[in-house]
Protein backbone atom coordinates (compact mmCIF):
# COMPACT_ATOMS: atom_id res chain seq x y z
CA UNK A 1 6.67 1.88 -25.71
CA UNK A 2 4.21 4.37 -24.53
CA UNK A 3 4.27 5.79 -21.05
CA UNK A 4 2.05 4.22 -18.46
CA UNK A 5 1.49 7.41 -16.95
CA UNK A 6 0.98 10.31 -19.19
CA UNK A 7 0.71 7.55 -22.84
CA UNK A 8 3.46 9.84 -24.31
CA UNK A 9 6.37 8.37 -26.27
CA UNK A 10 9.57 7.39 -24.33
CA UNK A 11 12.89 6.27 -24.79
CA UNK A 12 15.27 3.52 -24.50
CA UNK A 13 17.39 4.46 -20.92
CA UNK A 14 19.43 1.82 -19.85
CA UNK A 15 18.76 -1.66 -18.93
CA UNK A 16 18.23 -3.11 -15.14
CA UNK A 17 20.87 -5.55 -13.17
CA UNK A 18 19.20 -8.74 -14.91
CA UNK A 19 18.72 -7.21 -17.83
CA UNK A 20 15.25 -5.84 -18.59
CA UNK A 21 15.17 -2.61 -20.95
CA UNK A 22 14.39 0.62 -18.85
CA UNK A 23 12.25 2.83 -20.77
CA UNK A 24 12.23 6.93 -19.92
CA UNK A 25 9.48 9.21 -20.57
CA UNK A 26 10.63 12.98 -21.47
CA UNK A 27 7.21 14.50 -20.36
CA UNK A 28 6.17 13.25 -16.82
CA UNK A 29 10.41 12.51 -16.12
CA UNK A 30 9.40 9.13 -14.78
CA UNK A 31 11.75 5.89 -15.68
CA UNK A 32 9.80 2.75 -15.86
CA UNK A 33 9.85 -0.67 -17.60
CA UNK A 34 7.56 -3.09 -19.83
CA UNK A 35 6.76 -5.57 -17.66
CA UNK A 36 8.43 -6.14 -14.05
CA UNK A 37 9.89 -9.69 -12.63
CA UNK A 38 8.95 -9.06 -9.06
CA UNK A 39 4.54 -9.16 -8.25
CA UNK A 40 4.79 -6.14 -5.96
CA UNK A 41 5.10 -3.50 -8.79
CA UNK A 42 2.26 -4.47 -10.83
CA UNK A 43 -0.77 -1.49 -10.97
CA UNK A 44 -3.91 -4.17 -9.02
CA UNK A 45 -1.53 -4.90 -5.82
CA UNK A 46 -2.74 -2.02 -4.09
CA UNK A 47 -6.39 -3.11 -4.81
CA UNK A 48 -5.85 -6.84 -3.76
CA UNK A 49 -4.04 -6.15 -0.96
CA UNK A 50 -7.02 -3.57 0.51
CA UNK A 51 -9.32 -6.47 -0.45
CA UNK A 52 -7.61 -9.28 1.62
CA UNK A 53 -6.81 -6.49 4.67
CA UNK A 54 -10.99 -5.86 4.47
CA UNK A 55 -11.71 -9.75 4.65
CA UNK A 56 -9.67 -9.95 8.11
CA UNK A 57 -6.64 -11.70 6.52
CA UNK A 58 -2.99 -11.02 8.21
CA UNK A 59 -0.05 -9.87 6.90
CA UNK A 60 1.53 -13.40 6.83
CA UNK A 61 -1.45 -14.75 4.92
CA UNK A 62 -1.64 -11.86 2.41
CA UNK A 63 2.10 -11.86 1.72
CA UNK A 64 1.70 -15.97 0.84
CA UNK A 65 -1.68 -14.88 -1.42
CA UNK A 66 -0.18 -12.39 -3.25
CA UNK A 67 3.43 -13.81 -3.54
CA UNK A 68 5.22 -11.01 -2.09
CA UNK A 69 6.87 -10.40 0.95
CA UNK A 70 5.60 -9.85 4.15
CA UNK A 71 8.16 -6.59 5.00
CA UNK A 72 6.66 -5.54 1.23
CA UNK A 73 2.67 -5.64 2.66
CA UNK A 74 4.01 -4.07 5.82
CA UNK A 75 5.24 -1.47 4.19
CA UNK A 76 1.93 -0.58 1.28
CA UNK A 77 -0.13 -0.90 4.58
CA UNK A 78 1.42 1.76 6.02
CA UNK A 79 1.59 3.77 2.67
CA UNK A 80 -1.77 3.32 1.90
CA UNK A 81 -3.09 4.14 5.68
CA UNK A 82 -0.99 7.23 5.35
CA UNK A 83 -2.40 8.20 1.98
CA UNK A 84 -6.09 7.88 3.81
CA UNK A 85 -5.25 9.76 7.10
CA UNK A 86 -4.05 12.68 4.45
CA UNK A 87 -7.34 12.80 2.56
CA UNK A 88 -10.01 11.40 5.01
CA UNK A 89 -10.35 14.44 7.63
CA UNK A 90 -12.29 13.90 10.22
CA UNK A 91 -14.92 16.62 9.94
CA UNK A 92 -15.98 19.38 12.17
CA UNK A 93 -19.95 19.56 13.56
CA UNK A 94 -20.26 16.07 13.24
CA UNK A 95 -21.84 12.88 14.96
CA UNK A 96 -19.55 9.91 15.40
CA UNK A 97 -19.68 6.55 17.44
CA UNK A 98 -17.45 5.95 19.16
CA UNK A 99 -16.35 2.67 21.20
CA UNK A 100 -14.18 1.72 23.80
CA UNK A 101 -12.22 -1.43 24.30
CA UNK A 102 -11.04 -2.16 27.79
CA UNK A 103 -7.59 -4.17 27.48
CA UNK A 104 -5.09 -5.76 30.02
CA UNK A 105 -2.10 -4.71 28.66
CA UNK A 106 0.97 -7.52 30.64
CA UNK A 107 -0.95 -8.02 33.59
CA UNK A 108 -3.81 -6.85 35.74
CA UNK A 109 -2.35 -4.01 37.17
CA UNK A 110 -1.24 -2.06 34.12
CA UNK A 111 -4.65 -1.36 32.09
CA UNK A 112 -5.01 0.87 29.26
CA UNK A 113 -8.42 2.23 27.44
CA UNK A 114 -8.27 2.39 23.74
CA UNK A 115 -10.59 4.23 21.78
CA UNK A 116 -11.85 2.90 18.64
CA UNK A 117 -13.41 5.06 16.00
CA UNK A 118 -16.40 3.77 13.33
């Protein structure tokens, strides 16, 4: 089997709990397998899952799409929103719009002002 990240040859390492043959590349040092049981670990979740979060959907809803967990989406969300705050500055010397949203937050008397970037 070739390595899905660097397409170098690896080696037999092991096998997983249910069986499945682990695979080890000697180049990149990464253990990995031919195909996985669970949906969360293939390559396109990422992608789907930014589609369906773009479209308005909920976590519930996306976790029943893409047959995965709900504590799973939870957890790329905040994964890929880190991996965007990281690389996505915001920029000095620039124009931005900004809007505020007015919210009770309990009752009346406690209000808060969020601040919501475009």
């Amino acid at each position: 089997m070739d390595c899905k990240n660097c397409n170098c040859k690896t080696v037999r390492n092991g096998s997983t709990v249910n069986g499945t043959q682990r695979y080890y590349c000697r180049e990149c040092k990464l253990s990995q397998q031919a195909t996985y049981r669970y949906q969360a670990y293939l390559p396109e979740m990422n992608t789907k899952l930014v589609q369906l979060i773009k479209e308005g959907c909920g976590i519930r809803s996306i976790s029943r799409i893409l047959v995965i967990s709900p504590t799973t989406v939870i957890h790329r969300v905040l994964l890929i929103a880190r991996r965007l705050y990281r690389t996505t500055p915001i920029a000095m010397k620039r124009t931005y719009e900004v809007d505020e949203l007015f919210t009770y937050i309990g009752n009346k008397k406690k209000t808060g002002m969020y601040c919501l970037l475009n």
